[in-house]
PDB file of N, CA and C in Angstrom:
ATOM      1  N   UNK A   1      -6.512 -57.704  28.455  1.00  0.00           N
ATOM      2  CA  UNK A   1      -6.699 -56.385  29.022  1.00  0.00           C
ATOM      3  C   UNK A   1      -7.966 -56.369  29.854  1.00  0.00           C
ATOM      4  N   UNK A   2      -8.100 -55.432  31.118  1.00  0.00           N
ATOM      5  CA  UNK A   2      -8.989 -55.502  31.686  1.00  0.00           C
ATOM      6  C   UNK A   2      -9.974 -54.529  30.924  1.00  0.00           C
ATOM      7  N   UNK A   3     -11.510 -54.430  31.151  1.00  0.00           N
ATOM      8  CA  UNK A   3     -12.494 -53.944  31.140  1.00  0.00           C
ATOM      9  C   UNK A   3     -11.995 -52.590  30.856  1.00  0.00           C
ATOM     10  N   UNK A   4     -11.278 -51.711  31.899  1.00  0.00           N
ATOM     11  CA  UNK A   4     -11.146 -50.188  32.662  1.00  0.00           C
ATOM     12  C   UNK A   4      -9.886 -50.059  31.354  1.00  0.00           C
ATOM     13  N   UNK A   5      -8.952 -50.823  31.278  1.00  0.00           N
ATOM     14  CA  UNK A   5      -7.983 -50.244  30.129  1.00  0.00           C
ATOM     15  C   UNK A   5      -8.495 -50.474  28.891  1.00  0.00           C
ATOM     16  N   UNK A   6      -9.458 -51.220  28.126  1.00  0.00           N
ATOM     17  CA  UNK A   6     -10.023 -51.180  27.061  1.00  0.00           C
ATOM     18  C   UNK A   6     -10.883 -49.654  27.296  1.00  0.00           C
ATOM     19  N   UNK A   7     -11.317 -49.474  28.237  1.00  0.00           N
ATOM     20  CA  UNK A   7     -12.295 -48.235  28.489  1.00  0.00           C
ATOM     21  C   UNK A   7     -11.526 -46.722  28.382  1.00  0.00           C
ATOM     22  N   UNK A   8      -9.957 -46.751  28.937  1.00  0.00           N
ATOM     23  CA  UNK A   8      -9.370 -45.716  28.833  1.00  0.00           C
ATOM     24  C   UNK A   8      -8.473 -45.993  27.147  1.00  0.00           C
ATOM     25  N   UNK A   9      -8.635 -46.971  26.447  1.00  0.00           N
ATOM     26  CA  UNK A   9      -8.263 -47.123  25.182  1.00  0.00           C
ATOM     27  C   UNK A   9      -9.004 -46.429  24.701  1.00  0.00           C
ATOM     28  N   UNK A  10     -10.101 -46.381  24.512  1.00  0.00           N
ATOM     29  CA  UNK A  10     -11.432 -45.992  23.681  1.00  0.00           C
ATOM     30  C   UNK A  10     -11.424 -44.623  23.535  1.00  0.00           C
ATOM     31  N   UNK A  11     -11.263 -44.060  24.888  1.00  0.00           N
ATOM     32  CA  UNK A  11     -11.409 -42.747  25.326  1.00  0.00           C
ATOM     33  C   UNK A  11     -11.026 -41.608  23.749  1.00  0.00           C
ATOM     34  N   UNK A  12     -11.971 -40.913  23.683  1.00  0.00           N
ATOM     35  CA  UNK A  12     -11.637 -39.618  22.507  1.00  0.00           C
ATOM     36  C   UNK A  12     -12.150 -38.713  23.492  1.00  0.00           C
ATOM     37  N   UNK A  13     -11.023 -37.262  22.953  1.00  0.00           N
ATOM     38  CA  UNK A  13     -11.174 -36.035  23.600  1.00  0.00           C
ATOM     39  C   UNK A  13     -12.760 -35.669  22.974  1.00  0.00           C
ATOM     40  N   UNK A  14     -13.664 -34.825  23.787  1.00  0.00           N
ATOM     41  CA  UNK A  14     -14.747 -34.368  23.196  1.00  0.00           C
ATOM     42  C   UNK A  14     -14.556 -32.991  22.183  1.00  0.00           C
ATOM     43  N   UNK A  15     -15.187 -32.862  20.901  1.00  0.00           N
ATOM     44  CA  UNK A  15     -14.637 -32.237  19.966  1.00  0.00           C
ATOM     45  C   UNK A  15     -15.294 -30.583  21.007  1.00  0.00           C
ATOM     46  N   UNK A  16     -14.358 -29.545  20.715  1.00  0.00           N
ATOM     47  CA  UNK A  16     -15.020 -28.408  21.153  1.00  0.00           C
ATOM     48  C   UNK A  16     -15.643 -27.352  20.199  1.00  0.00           C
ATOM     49  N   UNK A  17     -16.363 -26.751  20.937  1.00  0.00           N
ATOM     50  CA  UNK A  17     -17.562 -25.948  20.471  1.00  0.00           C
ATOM     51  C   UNK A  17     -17.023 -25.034  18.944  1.00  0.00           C
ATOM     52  N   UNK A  18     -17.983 -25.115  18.424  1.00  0.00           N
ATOM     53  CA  UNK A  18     -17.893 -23.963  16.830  1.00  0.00           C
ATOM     54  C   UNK A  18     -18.081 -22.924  16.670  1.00  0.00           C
ATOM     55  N   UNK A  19     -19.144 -22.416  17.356  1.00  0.00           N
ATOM     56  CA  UNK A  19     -19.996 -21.495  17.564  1.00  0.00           C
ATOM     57  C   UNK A  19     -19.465 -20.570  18.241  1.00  0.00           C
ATOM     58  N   UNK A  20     -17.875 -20.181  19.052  1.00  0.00           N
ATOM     59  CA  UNK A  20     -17.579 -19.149  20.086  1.00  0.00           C
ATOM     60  C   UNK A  20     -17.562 -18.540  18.936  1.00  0.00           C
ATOM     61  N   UNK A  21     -17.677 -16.931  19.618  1.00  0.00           N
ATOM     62  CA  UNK A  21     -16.895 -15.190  18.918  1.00  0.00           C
ATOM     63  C   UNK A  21     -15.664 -15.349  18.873  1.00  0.00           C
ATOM     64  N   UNK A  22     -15.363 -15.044  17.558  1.00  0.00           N
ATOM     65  CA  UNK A  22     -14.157 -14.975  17.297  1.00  0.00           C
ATOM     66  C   UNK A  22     -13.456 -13.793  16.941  1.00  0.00           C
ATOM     67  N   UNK A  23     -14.273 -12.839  16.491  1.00  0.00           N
ATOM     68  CA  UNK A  23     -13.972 -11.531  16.031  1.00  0.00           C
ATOM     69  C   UNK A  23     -15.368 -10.760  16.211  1.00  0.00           C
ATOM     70  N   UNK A  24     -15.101  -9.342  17.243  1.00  0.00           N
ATOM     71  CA  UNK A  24     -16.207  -8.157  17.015  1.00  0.00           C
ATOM     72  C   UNK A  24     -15.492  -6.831  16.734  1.00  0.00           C
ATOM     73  N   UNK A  25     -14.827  -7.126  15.505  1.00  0.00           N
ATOM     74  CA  UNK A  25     -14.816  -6.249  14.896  1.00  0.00           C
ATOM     75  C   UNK A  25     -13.713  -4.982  15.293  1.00  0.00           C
ATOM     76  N   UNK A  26     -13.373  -4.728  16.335  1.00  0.00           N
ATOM     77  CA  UNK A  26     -12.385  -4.247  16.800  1.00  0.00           C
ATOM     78  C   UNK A  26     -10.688  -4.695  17.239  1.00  0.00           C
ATOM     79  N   UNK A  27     -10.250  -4.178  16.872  1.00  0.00           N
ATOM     80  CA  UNK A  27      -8.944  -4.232  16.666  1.00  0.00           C
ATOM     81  C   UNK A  27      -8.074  -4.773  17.894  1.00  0.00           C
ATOM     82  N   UNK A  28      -7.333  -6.246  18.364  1.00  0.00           N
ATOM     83  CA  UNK A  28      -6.889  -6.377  19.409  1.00  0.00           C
ATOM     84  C   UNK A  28      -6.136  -5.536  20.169  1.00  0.00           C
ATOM     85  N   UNK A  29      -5.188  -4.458  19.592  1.00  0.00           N
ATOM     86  CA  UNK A  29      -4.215  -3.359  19.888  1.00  0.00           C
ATOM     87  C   UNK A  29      -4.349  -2.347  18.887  1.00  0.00           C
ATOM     88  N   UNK A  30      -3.996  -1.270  19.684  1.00  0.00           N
ATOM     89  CA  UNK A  30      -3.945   0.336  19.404  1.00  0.00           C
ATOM     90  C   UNK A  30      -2.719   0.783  18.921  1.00  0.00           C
ATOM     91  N   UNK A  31      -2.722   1.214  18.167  1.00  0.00           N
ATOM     92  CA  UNK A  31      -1.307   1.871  17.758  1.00  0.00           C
ATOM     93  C   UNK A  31      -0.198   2.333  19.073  1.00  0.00           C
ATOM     94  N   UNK A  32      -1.035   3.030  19.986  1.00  0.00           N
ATOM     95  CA  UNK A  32      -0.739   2.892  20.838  1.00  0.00           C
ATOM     96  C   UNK A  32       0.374   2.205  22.284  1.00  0.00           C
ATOM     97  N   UNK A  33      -1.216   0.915  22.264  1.00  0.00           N
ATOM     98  CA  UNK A  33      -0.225   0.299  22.830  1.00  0.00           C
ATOM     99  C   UNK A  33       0.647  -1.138  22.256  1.00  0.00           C
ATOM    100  N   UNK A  34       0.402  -1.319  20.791  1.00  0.00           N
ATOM    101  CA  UNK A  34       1.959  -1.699  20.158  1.00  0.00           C
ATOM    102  C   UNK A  34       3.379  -0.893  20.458  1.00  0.00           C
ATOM    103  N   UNK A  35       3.234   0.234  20.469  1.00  0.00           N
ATOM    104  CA  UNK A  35       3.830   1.385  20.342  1.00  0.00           C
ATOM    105  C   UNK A  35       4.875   0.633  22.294  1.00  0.00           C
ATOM    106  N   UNK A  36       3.778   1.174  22.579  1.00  0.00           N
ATOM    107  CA  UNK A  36       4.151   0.544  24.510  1.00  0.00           C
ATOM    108  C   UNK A  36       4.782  -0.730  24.412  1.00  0.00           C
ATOM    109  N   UNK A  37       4.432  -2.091  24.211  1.00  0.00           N
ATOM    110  CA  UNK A  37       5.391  -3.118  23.761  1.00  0.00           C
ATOM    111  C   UNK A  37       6.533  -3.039  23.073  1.00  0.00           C
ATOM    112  N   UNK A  38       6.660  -2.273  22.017  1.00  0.00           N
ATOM    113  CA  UNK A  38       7.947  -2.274  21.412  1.00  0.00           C
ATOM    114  C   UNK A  38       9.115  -1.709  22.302  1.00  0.00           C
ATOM    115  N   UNK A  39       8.578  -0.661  23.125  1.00  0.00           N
ATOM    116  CA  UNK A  39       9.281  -0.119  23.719  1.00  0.00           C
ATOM    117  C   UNK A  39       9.772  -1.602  25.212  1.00  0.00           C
ATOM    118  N   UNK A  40       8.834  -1.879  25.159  1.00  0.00           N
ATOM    119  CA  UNK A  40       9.177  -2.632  26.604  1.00  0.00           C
ATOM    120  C   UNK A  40      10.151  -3.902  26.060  1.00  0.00           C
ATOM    121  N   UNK A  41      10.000  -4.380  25.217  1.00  0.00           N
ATOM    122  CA  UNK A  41      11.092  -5.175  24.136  1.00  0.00           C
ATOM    123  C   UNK A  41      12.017  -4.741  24.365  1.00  0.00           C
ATOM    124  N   UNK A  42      12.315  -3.514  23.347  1.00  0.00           N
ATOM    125  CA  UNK A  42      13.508  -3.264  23.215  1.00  0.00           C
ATOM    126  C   UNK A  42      14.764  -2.373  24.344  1.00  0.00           C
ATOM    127  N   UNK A  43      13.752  -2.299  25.877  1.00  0.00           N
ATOM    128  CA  UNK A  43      13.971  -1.882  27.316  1.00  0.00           C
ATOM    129  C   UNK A  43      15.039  -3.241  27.501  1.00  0.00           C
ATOM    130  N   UNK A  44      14.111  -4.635  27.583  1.00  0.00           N
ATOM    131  CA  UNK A  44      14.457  -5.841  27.956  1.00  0.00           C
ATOM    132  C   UNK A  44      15.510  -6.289  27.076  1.00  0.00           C
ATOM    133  N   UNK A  45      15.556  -5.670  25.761  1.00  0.00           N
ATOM    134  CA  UNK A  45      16.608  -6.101  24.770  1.00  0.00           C
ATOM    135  C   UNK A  45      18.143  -6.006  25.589  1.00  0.00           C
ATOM    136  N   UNK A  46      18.148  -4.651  25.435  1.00  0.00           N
ATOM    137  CA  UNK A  46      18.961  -3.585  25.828  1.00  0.00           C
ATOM    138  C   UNK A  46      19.593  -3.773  27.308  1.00  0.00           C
ATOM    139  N   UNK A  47      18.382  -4.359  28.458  1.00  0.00           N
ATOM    140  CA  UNK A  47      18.727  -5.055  29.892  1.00  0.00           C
ATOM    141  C   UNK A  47      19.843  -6.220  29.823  1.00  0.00           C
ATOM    142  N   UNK A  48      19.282  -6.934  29.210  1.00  0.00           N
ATOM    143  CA  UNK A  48      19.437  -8.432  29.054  1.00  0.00           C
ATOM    144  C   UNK A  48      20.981  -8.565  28.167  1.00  0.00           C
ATOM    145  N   UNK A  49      21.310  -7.489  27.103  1.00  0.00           N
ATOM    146  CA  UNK A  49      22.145  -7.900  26.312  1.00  0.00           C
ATOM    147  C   UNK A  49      23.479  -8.544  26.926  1.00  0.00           C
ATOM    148  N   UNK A  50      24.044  -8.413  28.077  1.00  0.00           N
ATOM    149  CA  UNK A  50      25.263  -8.571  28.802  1.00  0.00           C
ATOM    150  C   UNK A  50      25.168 -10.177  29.289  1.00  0.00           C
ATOM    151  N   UNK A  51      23.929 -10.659  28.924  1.00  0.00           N
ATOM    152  CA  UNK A  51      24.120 -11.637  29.922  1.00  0.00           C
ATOM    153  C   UNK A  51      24.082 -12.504  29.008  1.00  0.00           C
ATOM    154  N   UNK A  52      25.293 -13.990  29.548  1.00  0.00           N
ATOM    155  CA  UNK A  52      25.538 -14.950  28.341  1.00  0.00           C
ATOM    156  C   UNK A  52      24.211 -15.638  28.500  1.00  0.00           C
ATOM    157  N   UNK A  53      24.172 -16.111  27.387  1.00  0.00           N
ATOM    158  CA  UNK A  53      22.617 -17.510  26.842  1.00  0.00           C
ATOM    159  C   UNK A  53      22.802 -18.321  27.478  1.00  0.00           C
ATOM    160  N   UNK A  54      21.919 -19.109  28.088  1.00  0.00           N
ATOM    161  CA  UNK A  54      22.008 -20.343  29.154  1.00  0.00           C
ATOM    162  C   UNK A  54      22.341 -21.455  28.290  1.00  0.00           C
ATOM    163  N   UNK A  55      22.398 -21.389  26.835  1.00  0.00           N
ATOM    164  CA  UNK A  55      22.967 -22.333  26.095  1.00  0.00           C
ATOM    165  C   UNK A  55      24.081 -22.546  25.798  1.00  0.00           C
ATOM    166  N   UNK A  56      25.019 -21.549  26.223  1.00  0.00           N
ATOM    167  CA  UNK A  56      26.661 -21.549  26.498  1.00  0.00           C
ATOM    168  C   UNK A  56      26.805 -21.816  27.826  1.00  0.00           C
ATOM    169  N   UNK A  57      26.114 -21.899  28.655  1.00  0.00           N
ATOM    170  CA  UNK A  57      26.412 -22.684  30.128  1.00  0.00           C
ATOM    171  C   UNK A  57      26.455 -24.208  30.085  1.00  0.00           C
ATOM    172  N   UNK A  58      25.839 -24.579  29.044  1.00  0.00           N
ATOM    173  CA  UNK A  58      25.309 -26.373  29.222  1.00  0.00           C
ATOM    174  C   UNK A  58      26.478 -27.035  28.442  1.00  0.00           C
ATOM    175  N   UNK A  59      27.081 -27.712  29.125  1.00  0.00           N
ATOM    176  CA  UNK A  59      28.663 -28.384  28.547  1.00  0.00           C
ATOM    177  C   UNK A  59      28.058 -30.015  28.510  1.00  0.00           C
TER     178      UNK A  59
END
């Protein structure tokens, strides 16, 4: 093996940081706007239902 492929053998990802924020304390979503998603779900549910699964197309 050359030099450069022993060198990209070696290679480790660098470990990442520990230290980010992970939580301040407030809540990612509002009752609110869960409330707004469900609705947009079950909009797209309701759109979509007619149309066959692309997994009954694949023979």
């Amino acid at each position: 093996m050359s030099a450069k492929t022993t060198e990209i053998l070696d290679w480790e990802p660098p470990m990442p940081p520990t230290n980010l924020i992970f939580d301040d304390d407030e809540p990612l979503e509002t009752n609110r706007h869960r409330i707004a998603m469900n609705t947009l779900i079950r909009s797209l549910q309701q759109a979509w239902r007619d149309r066959i699964p692309l997994h009954c197309l694949c023979i």
